[in-house]
C-alpha atoms as a PDB file:
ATOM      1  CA  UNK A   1      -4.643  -6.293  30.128  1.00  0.00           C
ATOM      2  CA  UNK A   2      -6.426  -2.716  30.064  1.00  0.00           C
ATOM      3  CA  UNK A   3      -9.833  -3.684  29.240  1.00  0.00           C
ATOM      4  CA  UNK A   4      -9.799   0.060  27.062  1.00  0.00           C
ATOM      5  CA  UNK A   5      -7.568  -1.310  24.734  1.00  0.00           C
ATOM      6  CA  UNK A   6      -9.545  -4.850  24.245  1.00  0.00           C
ATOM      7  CA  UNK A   7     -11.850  -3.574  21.386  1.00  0.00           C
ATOM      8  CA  UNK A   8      -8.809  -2.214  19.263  1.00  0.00           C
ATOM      9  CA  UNK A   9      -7.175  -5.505  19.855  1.00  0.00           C
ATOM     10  CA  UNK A  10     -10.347  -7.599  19.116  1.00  0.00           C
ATOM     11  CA  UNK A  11     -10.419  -5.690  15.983  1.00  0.00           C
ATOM     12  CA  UNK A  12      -6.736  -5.840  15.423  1.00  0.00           C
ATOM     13  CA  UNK A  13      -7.348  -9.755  15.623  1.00  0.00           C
ATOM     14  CA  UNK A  14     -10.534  -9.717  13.032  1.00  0.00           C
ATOM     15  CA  UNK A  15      -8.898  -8.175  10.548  1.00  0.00           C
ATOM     16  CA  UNK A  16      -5.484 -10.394  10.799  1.00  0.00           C
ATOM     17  CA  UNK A  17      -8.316 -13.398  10.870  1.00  0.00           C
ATOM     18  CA  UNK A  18      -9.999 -12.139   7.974  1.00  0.00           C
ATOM     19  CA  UNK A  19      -7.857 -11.071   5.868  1.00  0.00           C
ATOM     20  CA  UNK A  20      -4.419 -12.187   6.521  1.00  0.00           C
ATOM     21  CA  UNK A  21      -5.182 -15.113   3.929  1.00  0.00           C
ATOM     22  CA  UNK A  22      -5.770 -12.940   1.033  1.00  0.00           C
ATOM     23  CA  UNK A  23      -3.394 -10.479   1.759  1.00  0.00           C
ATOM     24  CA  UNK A  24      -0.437 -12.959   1.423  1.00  0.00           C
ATOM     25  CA  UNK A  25      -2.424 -14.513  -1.876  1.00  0.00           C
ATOM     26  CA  UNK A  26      -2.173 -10.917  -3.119  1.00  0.00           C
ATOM     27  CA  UNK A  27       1.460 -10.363  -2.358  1.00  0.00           C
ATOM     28  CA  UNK A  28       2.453 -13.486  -3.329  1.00  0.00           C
ATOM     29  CA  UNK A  29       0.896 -12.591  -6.907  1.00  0.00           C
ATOM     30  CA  UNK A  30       2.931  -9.215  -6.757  1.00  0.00           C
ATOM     31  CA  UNK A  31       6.175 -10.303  -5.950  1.00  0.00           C
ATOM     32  CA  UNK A  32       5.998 -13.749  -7.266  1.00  0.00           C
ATOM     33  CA  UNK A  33       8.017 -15.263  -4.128  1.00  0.00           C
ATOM     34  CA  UNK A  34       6.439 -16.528  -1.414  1.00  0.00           C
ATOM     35  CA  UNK A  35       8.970 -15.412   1.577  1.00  0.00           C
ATOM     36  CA  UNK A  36       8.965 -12.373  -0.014  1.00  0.00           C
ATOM     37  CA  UNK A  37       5.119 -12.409   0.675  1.00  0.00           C
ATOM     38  CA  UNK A  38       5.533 -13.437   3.873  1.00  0.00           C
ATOM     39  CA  UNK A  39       7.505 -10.939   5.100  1.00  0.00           C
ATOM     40  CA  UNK A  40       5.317  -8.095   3.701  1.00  0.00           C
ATOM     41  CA  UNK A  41       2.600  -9.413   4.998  1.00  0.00           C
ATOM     42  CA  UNK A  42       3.629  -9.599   8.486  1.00  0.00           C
ATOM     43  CA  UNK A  43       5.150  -6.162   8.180  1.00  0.00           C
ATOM     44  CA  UNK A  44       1.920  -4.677   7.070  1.00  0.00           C
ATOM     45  CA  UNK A  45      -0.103  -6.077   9.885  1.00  0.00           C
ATOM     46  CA  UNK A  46       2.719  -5.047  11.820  1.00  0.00           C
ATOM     47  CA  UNK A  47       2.531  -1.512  10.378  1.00  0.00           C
ATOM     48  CA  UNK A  48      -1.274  -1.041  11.310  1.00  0.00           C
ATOM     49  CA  UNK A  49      -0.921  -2.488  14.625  1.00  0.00           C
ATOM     50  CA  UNK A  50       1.945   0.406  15.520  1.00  0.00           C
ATOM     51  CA  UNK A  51       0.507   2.831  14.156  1.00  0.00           C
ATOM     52  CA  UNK A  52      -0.002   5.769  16.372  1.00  0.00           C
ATOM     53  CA  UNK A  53      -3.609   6.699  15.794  1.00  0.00           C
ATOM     54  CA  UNK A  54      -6.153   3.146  14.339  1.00  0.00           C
ATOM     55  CA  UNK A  55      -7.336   4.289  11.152  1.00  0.00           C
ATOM     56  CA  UNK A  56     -10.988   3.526  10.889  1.00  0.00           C
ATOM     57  CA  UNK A  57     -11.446   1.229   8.346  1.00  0.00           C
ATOM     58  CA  UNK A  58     -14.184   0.591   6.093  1.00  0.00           C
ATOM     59  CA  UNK A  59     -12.310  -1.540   3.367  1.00  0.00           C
ATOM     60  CA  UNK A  60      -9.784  -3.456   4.915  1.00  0.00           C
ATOM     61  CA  UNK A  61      -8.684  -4.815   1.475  1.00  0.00           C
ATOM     62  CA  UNK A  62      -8.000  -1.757  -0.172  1.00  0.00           C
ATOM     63  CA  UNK A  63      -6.359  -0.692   3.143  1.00  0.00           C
ATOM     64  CA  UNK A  64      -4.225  -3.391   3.361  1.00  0.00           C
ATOM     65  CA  UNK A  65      -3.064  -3.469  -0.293  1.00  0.00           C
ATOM     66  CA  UNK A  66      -1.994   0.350   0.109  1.00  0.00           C
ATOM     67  CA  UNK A  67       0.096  -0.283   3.256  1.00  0.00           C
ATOM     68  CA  UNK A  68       1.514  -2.637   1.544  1.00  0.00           C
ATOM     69  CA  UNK A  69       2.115  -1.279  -1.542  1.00  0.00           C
ATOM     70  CA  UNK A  70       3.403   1.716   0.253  1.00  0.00           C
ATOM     71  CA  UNK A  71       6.574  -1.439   2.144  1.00  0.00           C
ATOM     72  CA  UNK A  72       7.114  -3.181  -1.303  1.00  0.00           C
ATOM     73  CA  UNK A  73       8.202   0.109  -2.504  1.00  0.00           C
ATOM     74  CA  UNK A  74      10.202   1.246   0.578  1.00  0.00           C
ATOM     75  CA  UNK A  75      12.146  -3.032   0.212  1.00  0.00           C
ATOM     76  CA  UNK A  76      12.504  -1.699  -3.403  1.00  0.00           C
ATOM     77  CA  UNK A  77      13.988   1.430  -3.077  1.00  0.00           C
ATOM     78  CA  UNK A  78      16.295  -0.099  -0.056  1.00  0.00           C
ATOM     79  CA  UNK A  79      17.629  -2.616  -2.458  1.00  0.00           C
ATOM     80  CA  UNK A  80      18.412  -0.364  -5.104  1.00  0.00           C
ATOM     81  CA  UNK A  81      20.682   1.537  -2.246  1.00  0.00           C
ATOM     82  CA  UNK A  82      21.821  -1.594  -1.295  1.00  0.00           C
ATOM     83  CA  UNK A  83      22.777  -2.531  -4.769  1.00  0.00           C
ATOM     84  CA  UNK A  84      24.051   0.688  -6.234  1.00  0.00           C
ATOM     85  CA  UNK A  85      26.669   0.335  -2.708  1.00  0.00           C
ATOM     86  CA  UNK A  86      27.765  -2.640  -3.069  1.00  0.00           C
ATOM     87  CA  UNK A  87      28.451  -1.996  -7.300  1.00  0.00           C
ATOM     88  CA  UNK A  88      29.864   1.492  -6.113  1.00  0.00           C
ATOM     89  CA  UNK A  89      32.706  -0.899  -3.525  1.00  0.00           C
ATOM     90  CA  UNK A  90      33.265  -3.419  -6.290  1.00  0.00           C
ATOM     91  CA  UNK A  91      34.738  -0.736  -8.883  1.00  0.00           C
ATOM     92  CA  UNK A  92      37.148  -0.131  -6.137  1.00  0.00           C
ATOM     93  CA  UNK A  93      40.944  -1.410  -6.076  1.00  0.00           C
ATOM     94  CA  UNK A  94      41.444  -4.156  -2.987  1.00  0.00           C
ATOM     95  CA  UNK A  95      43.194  -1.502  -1.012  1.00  0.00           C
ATOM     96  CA  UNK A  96      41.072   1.249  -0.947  1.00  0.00           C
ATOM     97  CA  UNK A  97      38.081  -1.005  -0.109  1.00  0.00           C
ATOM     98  CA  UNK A  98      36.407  -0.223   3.505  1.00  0.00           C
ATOM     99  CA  UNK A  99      36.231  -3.371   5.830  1.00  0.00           C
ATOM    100  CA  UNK A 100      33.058  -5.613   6.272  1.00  0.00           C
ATOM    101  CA  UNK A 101      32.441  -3.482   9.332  1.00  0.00           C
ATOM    102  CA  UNK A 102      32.503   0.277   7.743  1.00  0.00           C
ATOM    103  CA  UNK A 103      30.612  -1.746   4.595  1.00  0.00           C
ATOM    104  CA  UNK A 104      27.783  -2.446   6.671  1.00  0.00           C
ATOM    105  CA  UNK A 105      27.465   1.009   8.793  1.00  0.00           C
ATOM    106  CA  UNK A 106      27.401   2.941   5.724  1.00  0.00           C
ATOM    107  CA  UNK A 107      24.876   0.799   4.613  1.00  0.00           C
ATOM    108  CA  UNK A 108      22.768   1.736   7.853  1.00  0.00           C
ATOM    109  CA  UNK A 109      23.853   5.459   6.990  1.00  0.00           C
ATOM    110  CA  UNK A 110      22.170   5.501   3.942  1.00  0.00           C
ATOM    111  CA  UNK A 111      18.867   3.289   5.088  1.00  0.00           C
ATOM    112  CA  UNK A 112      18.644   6.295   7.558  1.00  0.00           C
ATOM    113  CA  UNK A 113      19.056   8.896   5.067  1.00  0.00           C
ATOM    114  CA  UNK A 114      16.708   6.888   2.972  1.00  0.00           C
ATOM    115  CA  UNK A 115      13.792   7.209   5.964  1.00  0.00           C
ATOM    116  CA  UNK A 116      14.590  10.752   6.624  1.00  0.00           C
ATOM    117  CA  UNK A 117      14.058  11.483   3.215  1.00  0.00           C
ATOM    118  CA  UNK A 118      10.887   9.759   2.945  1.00  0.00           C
ATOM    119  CA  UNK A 119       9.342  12.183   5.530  1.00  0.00           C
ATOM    120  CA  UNK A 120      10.381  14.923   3.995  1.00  0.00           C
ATOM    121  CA  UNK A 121       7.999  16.842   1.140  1.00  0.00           C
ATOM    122  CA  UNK A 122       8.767  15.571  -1.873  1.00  0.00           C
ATOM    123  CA  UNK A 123      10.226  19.110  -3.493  1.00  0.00           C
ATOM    124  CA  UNK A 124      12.507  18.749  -0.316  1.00  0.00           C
ATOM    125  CA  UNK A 125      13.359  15.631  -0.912  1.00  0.00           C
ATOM    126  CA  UNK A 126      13.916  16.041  -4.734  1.00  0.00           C
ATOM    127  CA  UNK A 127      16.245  18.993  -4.194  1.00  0.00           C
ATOM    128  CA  UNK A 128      18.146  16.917  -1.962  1.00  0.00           C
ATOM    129  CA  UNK A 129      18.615  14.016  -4.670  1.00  0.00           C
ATOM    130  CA  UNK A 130      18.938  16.330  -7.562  1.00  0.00           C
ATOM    131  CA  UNK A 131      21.588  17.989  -4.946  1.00  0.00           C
ATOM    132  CA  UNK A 132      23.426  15.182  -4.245  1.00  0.00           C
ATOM    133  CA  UNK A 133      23.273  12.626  -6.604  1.00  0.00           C
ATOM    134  CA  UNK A 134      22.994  14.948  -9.831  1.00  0.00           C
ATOM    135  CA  UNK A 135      25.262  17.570  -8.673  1.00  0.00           C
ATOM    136  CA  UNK A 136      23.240  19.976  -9.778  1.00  0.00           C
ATOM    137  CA  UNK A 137      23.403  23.774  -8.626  1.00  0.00           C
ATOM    138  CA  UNK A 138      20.827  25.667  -6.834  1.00  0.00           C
ATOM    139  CA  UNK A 139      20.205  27.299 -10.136  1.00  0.00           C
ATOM    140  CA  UNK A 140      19.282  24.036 -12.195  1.00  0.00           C
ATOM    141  CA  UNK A 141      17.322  22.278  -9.027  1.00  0.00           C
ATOM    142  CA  UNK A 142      15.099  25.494  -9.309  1.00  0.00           C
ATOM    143  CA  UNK A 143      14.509  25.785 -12.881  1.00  0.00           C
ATOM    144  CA  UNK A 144      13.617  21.433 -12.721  1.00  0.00           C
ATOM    145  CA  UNK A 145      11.511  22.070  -9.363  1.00  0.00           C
ATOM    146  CA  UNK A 146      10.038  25.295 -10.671  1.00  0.00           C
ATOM    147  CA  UNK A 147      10.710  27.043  -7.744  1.00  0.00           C
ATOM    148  CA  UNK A 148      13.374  29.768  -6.780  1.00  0.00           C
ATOM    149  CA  UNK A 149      16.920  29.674  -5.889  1.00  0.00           C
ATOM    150  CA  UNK A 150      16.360  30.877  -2.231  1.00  0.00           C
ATOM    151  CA  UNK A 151      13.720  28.443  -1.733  1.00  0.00           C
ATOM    152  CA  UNK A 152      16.276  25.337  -2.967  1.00  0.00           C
ATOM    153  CA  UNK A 153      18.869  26.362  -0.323  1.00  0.00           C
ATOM    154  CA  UNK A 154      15.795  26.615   2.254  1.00  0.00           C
ATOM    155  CA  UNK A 155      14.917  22.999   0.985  1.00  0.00           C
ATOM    156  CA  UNK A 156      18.542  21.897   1.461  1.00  0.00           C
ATOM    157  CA  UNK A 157      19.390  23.361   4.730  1.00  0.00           C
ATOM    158  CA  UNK A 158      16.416  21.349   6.064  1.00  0.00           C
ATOM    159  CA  UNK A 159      17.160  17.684   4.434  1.00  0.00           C
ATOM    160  CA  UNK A 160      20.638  17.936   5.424  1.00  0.00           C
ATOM    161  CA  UNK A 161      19.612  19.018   9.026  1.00  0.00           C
ATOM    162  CA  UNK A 162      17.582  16.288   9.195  1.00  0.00           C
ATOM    163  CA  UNK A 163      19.808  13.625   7.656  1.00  0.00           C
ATOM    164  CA  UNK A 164      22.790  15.499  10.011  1.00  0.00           C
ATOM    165  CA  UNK A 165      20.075  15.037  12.772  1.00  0.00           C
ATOM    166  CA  UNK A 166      19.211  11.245  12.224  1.00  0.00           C
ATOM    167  CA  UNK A 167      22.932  10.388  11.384  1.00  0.00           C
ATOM    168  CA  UNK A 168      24.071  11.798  14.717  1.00  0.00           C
ATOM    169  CA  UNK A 169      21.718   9.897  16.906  1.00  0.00           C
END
């Protein structure tokens, strides 16, 4: 083991040791379900061990509760895709349902689109939804955004580049 990376890891350890314990508490409050809980939990420590650049952190708490805040609401929004899927396939007749197989890569389609779209801005990323799930035209998404036309097509030639982008590899 590089002896340069032994501080981050002690620290990495101190604050798992420390804190781990009332982070689940916490979460376990929020969601009211303990696996739930769990699973956040580990996903948040997993989050700030990944990250690319250690934060310095002066109030772990407040640090973890945002990172985790910040994966309750990505499990959230993933389940409402999830659901809204799934309701959209059970409104349609037996025959013109897609097999278990194309069910679940479309699913993985849109969990992709859903992480492009989170690191996107978010007048991008509203154009695109206003776009595509309101049908709206470049004239309405401009008058809601406040923004001009010109600048809505800019904003959707570079969400669906990226979702092309992510859905291609």
């Amino acid at each position: 083991m590089p002896t340069a990376n032994l501080p981050a890891q002690q620290d990495l350890h101190t604050l798992y040791s420390n804190h781990h314990g009332w982070l689940l508490g916490w979460l376990r409050k929020k969601l009211g379900n303990s696996f739930d809980a769990a699973d956040v939990a580990q996903d948040t420590f997993v989050s700030v061990m990944t990250a690319k650049a250690a934060p310095a952190i002066r109030e772990p708490r407040p640090f973890l509760a945002t990172v985790a805040r910040r994966l309750v609401a990505h499990r959230h929004r993933r389940h409402l895709l999830e659901s809204s899927y799934l309701e959209m396939l059970a409104t349609l007749p037996e025959a013109l349902a897609p097999s278990p197989e194309n069910r679940l890569l479309a699913l993985e389609a849109l969990q992709q689109v859903d992480q492009v779209l989170d690191g996107l801005p978010p007048k991008v990323k509203e154009a695109f939804l206003l776009a595509h799930l309101e049908d709206l035209s470049y004239a309405d998404i401009a008058a809601r955004l406040g923004v001009s036309a010109s600048s809505v097509k800019q904003y959707l030639t570079r969400a669906n580049r990226q979702c092309l982008f992510a859905l291609a590899f």
